[in-house]
PDB file of N, CA and C in Angstrom:
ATOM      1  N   UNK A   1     -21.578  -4.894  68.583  1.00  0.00           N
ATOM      2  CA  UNK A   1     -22.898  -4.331  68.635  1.00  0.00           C
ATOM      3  C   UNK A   1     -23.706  -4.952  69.776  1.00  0.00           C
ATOM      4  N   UNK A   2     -23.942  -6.103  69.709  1.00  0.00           N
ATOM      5  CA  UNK A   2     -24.459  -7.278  70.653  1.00  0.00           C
ATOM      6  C   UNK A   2     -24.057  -6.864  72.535  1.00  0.00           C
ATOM      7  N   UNK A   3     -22.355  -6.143  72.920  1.00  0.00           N
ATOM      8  CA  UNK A   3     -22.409  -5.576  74.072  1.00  0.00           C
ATOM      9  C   UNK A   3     -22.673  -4.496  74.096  1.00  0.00           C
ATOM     10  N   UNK A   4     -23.133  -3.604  73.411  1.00  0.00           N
ATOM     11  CA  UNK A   4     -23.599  -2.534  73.132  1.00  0.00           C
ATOM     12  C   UNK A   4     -25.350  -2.160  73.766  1.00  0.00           C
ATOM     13  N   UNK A   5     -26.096  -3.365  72.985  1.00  0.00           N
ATOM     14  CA  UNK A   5     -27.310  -3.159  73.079  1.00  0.00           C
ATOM     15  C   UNK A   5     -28.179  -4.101  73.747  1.00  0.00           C
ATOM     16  N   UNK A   6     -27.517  -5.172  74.581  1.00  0.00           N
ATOM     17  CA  UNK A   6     -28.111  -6.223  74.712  1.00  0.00           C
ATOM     18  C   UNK A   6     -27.942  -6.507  76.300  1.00  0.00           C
ATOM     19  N   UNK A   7     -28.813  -6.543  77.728  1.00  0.00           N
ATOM     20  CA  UNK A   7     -28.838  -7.086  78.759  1.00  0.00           C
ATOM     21  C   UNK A   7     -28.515  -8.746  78.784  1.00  0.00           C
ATOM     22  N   UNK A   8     -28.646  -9.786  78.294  1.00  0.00           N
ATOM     23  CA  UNK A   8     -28.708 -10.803  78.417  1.00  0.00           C
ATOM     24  C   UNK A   8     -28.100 -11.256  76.444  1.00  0.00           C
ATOM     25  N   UNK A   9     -27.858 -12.009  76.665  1.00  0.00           N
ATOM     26  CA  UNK A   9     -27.031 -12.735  75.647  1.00  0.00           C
ATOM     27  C   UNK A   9     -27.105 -14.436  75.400  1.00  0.00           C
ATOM     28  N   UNK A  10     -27.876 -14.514  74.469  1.00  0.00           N
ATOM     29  CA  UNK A  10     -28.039 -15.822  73.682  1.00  0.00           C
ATOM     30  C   UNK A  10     -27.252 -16.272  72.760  1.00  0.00           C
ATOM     31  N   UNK A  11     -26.230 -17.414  72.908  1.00  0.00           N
ATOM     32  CA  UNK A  11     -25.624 -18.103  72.155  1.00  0.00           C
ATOM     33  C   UNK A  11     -26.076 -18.918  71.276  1.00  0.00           C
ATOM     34  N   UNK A  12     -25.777 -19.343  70.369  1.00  0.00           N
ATOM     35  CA  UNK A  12     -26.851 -20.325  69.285  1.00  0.00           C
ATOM     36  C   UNK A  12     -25.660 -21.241  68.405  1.00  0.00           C
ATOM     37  N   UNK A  13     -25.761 -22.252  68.365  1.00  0.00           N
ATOM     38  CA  UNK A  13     -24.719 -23.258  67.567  1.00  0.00           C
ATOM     39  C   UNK A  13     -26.189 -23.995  67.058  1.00  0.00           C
ATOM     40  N   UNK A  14     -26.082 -24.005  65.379  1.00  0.00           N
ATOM     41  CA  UNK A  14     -26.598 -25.478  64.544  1.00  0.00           C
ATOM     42  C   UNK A  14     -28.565 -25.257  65.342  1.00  0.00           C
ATOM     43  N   UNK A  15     -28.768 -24.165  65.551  1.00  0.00           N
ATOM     44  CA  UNK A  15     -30.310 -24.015  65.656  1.00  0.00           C
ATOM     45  C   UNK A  15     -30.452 -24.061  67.460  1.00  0.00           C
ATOM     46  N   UNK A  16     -29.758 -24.433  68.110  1.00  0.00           N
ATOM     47  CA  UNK A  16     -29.665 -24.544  69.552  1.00  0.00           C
ATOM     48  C   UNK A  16     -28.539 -23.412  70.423  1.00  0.00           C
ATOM     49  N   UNK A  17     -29.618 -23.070  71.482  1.00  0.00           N
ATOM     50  CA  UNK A  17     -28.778 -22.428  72.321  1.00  0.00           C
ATOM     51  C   UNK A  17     -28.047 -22.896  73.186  1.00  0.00           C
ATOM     52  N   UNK A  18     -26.811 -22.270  73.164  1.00  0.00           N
ATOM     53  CA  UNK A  18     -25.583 -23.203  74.212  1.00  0.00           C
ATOM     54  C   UNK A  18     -25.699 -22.641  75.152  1.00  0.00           C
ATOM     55  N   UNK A  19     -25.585 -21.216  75.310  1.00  0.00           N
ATOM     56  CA  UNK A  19     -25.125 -20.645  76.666  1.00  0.00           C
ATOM     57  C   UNK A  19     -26.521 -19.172  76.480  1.00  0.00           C
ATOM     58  N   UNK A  20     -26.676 -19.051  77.609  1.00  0.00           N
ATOM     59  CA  UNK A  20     -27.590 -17.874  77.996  1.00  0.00           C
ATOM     60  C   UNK A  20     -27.065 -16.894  79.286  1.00  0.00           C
ATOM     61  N   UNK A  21     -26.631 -16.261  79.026  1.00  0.00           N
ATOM     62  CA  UNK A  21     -25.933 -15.471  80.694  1.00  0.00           C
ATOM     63  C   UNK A  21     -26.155 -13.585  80.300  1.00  0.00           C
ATOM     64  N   UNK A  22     -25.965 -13.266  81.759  1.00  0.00           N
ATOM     65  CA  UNK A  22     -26.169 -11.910  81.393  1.00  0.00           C
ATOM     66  C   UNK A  22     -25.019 -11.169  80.765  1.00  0.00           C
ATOM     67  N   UNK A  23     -25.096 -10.034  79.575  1.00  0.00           N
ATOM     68  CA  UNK A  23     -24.032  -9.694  78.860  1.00  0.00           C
ATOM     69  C   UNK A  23     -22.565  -9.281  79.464  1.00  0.00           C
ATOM     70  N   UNK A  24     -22.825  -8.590  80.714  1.00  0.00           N
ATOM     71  CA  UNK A  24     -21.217  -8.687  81.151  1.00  0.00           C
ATOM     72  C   UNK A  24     -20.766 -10.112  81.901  1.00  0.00           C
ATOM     73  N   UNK A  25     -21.185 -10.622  81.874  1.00  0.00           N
ATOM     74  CA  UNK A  25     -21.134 -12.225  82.716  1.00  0.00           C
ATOM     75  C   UNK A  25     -20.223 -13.054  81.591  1.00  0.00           C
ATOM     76  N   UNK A  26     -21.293 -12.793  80.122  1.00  0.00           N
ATOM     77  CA  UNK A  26     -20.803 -13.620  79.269  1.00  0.00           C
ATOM     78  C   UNK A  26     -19.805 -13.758  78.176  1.00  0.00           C
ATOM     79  N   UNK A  27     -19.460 -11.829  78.671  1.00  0.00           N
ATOM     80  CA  UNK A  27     -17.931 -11.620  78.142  1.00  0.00           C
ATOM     81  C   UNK A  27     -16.793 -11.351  78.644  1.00  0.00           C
ATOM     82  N   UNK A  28     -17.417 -11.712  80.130  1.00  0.00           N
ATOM     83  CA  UNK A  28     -15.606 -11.648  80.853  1.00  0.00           C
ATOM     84  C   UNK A  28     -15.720 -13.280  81.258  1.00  0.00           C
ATOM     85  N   UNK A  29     -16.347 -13.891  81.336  1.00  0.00           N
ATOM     86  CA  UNK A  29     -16.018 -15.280  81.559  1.00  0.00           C
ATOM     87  C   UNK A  29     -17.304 -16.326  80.150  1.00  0.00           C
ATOM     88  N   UNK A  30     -16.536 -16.478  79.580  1.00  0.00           N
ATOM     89  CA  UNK A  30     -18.045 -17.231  78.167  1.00  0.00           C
ATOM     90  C   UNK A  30     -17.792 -18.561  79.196  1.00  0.00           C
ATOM     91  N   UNK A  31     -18.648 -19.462  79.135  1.00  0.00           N
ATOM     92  CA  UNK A  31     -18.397 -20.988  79.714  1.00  0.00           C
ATOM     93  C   UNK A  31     -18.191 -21.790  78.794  1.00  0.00           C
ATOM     94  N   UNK A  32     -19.442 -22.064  77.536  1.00  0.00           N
ATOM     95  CA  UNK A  32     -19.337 -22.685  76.436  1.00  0.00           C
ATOM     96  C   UNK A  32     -17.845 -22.498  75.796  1.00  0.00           C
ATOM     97  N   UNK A  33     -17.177 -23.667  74.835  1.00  0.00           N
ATOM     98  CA  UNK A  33     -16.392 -23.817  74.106  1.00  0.00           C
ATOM     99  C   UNK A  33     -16.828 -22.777  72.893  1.00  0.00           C
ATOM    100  N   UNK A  34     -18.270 -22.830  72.393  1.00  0.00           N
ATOM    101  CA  UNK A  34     -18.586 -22.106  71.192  1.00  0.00           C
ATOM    102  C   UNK A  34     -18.974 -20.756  71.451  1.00  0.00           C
ATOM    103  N   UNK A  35     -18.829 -20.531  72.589  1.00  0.00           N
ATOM    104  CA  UNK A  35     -18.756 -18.909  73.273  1.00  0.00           C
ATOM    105  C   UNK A  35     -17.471 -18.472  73.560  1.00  0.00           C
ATOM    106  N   UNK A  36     -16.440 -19.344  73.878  1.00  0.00           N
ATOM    107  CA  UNK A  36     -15.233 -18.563  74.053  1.00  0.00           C
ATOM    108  C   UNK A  36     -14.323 -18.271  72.513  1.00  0.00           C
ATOM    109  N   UNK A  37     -14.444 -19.704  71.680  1.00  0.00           N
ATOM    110  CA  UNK A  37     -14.333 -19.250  70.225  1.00  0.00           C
ATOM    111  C   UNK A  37     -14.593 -17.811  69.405  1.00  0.00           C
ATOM    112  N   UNK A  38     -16.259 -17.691  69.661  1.00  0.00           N
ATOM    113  CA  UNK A  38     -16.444 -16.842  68.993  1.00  0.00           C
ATOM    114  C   UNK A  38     -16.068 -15.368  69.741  1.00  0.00           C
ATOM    115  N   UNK A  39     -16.027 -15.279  71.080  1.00  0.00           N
ATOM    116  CA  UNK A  39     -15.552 -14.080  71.677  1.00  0.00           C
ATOM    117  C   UNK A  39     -13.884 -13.772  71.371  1.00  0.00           C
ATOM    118  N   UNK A  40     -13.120 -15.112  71.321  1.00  0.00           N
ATOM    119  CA  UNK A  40     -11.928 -14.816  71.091  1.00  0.00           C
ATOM    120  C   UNK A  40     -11.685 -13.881  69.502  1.00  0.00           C
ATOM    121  N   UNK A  41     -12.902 -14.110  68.599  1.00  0.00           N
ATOM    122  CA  UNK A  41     -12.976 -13.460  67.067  1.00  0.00           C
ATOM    123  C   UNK A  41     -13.313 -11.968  67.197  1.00  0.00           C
ATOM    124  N   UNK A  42     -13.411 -11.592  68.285  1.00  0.00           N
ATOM    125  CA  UNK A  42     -14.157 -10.431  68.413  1.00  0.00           C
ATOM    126  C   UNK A  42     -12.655  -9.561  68.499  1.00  0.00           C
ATOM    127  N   UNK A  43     -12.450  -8.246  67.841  1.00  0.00           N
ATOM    128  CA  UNK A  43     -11.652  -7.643  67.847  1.00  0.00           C
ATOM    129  C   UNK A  43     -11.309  -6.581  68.576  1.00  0.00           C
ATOM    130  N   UNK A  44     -10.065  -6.151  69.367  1.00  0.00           N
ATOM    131  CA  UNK A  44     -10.267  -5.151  70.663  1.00  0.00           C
ATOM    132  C   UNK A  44      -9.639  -4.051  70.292  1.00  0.00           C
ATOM    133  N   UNK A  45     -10.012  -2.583  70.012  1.00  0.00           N
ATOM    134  CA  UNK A  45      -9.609  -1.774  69.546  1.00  0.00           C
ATOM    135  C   UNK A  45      -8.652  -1.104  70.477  1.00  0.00           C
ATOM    136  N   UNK A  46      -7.518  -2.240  70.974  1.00  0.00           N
ATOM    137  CA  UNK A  46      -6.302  -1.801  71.324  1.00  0.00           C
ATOM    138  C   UNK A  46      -5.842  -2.136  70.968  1.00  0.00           C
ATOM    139  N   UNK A  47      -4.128  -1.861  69.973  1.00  0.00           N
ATOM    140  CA  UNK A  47      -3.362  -3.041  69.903  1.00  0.00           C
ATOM    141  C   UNK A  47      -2.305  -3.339  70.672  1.00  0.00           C
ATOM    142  N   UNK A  48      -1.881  -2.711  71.681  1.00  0.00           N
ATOM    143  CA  UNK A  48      -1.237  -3.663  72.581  1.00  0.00           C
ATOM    144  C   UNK A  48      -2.065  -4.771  73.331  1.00  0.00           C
ATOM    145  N   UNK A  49      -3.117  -4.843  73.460  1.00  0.00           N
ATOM    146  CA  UNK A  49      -3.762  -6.036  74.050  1.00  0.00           C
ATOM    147  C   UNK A  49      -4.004  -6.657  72.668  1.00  0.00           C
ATOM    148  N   UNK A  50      -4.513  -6.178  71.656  1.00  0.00           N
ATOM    149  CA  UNK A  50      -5.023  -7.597  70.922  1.00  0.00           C
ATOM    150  C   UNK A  50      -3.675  -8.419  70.330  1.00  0.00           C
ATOM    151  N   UNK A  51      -2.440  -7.896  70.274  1.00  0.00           N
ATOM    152  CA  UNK A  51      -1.235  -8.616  69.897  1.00  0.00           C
ATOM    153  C   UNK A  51      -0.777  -9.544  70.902  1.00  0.00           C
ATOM    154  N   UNK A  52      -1.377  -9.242  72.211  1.00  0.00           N
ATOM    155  CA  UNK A  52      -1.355 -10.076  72.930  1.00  0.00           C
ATOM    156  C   UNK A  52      -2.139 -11.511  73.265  1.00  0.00           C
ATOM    157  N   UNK A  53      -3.558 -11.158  72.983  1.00  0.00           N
ATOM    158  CA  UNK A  53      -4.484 -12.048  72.904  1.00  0.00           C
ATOM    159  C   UNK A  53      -4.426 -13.679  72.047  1.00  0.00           C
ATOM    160  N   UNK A  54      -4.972 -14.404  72.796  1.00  0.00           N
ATOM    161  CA  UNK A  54      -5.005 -15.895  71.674  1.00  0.00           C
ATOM    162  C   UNK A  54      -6.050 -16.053  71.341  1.00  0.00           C
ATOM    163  N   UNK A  55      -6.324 -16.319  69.922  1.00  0.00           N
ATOM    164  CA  UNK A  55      -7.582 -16.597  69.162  1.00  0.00           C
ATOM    165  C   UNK A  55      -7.621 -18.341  68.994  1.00  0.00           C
ATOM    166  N   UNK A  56      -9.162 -18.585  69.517  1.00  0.00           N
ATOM    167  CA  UNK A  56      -9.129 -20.435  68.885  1.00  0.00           C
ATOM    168  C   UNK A  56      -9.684 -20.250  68.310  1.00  0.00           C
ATOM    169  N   UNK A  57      -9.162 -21.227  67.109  1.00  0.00           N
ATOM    170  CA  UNK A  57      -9.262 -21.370  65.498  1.00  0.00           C
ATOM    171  C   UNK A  57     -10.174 -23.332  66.050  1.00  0.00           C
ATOM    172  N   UNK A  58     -11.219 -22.547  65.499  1.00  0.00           N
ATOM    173  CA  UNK A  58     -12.120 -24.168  65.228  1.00  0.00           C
ATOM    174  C   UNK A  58     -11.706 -25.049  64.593  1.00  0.00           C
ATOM    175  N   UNK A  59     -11.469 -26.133  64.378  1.00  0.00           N
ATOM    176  CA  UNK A  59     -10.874 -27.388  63.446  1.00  0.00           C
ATOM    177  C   UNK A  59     -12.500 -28.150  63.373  1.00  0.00           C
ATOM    178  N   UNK A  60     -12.285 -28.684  62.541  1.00  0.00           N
ATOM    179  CA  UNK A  60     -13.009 -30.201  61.802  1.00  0.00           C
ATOM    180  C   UNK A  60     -14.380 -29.456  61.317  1.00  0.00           C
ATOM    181  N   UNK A  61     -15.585 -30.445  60.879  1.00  0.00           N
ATOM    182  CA  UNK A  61     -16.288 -29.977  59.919  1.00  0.00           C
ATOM    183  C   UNK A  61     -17.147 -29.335  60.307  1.00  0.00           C
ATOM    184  N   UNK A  62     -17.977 -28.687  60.145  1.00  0.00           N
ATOM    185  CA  UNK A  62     -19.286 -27.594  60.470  1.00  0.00           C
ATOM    186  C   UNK A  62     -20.181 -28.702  59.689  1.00  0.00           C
ATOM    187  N   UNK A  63     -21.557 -29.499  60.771  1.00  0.00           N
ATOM    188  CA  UNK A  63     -22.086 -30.282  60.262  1.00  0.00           C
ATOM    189  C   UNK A  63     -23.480 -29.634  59.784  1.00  0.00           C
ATOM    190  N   UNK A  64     -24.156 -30.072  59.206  1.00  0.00           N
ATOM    191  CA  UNK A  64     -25.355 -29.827  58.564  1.00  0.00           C
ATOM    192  C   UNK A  64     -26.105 -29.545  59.276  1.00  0.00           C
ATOM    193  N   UNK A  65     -27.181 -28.355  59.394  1.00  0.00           N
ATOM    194  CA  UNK A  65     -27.961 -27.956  60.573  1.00  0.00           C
ATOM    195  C   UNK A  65     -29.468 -28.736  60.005  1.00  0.00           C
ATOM    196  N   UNK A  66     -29.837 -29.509  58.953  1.00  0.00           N
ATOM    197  CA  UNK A  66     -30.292 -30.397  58.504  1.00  0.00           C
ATOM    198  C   UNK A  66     -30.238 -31.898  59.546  1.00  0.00           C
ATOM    199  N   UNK A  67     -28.894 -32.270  59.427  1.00  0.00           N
ATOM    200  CA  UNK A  67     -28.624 -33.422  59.941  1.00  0.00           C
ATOM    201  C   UNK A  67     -27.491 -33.127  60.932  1.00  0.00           C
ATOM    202  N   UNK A  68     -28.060 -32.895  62.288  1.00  0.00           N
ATOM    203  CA  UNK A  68     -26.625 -32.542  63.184  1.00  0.00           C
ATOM    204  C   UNK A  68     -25.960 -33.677  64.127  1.00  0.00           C
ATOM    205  N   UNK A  69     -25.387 -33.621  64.239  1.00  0.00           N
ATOM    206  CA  UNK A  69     -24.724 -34.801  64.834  1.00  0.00           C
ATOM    207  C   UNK A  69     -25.221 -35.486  66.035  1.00  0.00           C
ATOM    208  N   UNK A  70     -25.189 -36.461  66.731  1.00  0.00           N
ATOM    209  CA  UNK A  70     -26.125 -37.156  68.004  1.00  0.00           C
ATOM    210  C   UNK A  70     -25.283 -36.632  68.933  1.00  0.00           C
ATOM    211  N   UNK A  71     -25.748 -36.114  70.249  1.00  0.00           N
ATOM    212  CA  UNK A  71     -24.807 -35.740  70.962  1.00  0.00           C
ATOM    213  C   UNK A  71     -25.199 -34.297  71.133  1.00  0.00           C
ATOM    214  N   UNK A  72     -23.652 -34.104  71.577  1.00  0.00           N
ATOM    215  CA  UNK A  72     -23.861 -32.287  71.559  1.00  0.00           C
ATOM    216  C   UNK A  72     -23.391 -32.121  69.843  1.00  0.00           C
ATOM    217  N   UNK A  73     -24.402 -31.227  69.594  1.00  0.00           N
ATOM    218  CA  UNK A  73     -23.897 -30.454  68.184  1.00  0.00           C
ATOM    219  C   UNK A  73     -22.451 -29.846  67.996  1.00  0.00           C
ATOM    220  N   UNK A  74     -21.608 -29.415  69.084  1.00  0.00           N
ATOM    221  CA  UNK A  74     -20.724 -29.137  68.615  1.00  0.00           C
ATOM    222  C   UNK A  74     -19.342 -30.098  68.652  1.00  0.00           C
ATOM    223  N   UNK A  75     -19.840 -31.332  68.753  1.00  0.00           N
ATOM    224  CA  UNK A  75     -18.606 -31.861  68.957  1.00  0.00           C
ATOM    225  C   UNK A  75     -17.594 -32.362  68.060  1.00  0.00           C
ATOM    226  N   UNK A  76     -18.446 -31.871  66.941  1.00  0.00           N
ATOM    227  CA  UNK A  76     -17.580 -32.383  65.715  1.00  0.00           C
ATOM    228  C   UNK A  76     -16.258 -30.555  65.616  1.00  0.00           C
ATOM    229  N   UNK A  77     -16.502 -30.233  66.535  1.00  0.00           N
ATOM    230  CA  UNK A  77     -15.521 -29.090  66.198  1.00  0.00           C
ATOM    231  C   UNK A  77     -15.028 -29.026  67.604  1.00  0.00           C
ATOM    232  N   UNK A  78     -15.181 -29.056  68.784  1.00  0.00           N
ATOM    233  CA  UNK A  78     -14.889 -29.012  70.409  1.00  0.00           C
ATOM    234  C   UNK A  78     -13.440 -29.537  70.372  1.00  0.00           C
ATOM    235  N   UNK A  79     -12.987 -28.153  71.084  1.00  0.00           N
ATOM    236  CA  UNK A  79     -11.401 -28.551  71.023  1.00  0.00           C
ATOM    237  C   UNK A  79     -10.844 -29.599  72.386  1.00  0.00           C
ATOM    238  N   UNK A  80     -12.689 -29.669  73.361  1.00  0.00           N
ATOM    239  CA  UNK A  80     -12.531 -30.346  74.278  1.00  0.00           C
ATOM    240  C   UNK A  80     -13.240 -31.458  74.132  1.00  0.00           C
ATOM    241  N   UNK A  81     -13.323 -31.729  73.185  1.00  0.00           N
ATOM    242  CA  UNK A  81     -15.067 -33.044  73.060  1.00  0.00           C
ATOM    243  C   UNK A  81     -13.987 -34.263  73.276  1.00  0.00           C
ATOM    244  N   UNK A  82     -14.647 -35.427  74.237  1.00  0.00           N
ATOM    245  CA  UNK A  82     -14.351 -36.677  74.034  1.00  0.00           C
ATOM    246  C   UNK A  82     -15.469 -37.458  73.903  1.00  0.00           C
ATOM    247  N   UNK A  83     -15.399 -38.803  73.949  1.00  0.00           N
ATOM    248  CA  UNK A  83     -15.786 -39.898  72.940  1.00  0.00           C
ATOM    249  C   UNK A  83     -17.869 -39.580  73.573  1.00  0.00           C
ATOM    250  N   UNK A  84     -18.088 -39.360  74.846  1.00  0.00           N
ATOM    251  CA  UNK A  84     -19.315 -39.029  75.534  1.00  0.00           C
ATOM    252  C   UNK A  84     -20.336 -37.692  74.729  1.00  0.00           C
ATOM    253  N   UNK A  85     -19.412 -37.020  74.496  1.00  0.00           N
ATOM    254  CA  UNK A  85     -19.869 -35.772  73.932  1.00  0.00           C
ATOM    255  C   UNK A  85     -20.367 -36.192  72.689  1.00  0.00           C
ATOM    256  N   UNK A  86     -20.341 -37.401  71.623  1.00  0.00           N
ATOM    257  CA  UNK A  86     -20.572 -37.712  70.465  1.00  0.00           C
ATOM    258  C   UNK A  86     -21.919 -38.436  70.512  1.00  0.00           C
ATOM    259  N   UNK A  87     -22.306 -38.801  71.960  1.00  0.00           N
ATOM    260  CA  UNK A  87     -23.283 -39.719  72.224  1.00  0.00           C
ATOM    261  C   UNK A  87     -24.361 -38.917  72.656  1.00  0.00           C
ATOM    262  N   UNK A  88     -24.402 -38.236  74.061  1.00  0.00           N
ATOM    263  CA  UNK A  88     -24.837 -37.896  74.579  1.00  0.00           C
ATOM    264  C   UNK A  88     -25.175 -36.208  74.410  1.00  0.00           C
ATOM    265  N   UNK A  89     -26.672 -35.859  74.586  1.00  0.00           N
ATOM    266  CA  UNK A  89     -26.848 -34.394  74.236  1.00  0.00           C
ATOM    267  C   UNK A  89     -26.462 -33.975  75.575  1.00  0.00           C
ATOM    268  N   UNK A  90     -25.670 -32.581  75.654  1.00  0.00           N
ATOM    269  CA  UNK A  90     -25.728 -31.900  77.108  1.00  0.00           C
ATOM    270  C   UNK A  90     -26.982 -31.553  77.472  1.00  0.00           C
ATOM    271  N   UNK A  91     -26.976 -31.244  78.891  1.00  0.00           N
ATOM    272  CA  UNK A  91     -28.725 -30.496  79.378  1.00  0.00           C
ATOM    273  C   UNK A  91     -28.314 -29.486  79.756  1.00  0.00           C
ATOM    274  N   UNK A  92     -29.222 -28.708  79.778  1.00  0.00           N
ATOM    275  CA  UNK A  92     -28.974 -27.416  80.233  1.00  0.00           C
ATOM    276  C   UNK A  92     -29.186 -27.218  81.387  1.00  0.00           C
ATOM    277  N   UNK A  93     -28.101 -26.664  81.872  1.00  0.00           N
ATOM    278  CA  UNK A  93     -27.624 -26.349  83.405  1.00  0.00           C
ATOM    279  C   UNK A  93     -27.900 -25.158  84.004  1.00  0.00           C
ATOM    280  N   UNK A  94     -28.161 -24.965  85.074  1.00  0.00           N
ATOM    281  CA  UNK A  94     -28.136 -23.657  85.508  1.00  0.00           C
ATOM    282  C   UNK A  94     -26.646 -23.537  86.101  1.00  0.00           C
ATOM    283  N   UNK A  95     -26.064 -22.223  86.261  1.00  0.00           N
ATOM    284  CA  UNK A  95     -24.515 -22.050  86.861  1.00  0.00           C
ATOM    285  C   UNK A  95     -25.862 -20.906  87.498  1.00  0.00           C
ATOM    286  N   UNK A  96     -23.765 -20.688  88.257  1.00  0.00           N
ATOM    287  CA  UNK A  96     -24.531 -19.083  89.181  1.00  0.00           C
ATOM    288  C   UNK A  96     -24.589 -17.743  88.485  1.00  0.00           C
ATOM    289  N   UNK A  97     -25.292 -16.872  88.996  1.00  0.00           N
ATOM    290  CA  UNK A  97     -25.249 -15.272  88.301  1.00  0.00           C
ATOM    291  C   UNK A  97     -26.410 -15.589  87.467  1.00  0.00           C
ATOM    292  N   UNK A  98     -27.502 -16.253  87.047  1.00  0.00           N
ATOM    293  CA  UNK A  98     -28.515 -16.478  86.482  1.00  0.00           C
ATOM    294  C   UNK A  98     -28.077 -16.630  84.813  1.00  0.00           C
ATOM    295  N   UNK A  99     -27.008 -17.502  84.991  1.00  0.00           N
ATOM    296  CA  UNK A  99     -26.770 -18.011  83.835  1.00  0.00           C
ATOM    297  C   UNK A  99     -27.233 -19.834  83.234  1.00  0.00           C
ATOM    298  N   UNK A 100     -27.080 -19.774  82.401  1.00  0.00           N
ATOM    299  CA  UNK A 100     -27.531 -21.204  81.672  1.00  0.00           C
ATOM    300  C   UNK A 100     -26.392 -21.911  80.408  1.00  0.00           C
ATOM    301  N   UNK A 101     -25.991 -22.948  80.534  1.00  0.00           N
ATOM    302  CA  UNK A 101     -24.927 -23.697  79.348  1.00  0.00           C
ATOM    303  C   UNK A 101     -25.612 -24.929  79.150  1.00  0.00           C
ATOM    304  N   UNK A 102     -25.365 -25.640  77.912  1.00  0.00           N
ATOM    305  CA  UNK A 102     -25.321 -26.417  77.093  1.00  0.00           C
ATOM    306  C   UNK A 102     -24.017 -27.367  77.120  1.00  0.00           C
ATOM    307  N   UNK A 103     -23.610 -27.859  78.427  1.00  0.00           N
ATOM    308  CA  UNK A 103     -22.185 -28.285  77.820  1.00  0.00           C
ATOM    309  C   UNK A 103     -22.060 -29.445  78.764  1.00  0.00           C
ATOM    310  N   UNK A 104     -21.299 -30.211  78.680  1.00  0.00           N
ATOM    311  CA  UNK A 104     -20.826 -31.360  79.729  1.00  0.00           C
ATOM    312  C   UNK A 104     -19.666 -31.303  80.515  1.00  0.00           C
ATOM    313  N   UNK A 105     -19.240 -29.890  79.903  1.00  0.00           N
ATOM    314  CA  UNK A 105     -17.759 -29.782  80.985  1.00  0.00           C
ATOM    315  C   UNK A 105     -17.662 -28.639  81.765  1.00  0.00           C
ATOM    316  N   UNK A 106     -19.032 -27.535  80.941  1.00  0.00           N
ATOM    317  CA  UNK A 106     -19.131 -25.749  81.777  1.00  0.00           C
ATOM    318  C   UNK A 106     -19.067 -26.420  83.378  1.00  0.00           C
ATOM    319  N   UNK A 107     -18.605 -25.190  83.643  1.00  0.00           N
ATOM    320  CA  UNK A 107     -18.555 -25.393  85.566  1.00  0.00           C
ATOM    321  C   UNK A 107     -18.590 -23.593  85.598  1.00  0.00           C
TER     322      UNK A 107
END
């Protein structure tokens, strides 16, 4: 629905936005870890491509949007997080194409 009706596209993890980019920007290339996750869930009404496709499956806990973790919020699930990411919040970056991430590793 969301590429359907939407110029620009807001990501949101645990009350915070990760990634902000314009909608075809942010579904042929997501930057965020918690943007390519959830795009990989998205289902393609072909099935020779979607039998092809790899889905990442999130591991570890979904923390309390109460009490979120120090750091970046998603690192208790980041299939790329190391020991920095637990400490430190990302800032938000500008990339090119008038996009914006939340991350310490987007490029």
């Amino acid at each position: 629905m969301v590429r359907h009706i939407a110029d620009r596209v807001a990501v949101m993890y645990l009350g915070k936005v990760v990634e902000l980019a314009p909608r075809d920007a942010l579904y042929a290339d997501p930057k965020h870890p918690y943007s390519k996750a959830l795009l990989s869930a998205v289902p393609i009404p072909n099935p020779e491509v979607e039998t092809r496709r790899s889905h990442i499956i999130l591991k570890g806990d979904v923390p309390s949007p109460a009490n979120p973790p120090a750091g970046c919020r998603f690192c208790t699930r980041c299939p790329v997080a190391a020991a920095r990411r637990h400490s430190v919040e990302p800032e938000w970056r500008k990339l090119n194409g008038g996009r914006r991430v939340a991350c310490h590793l987007a490029e």
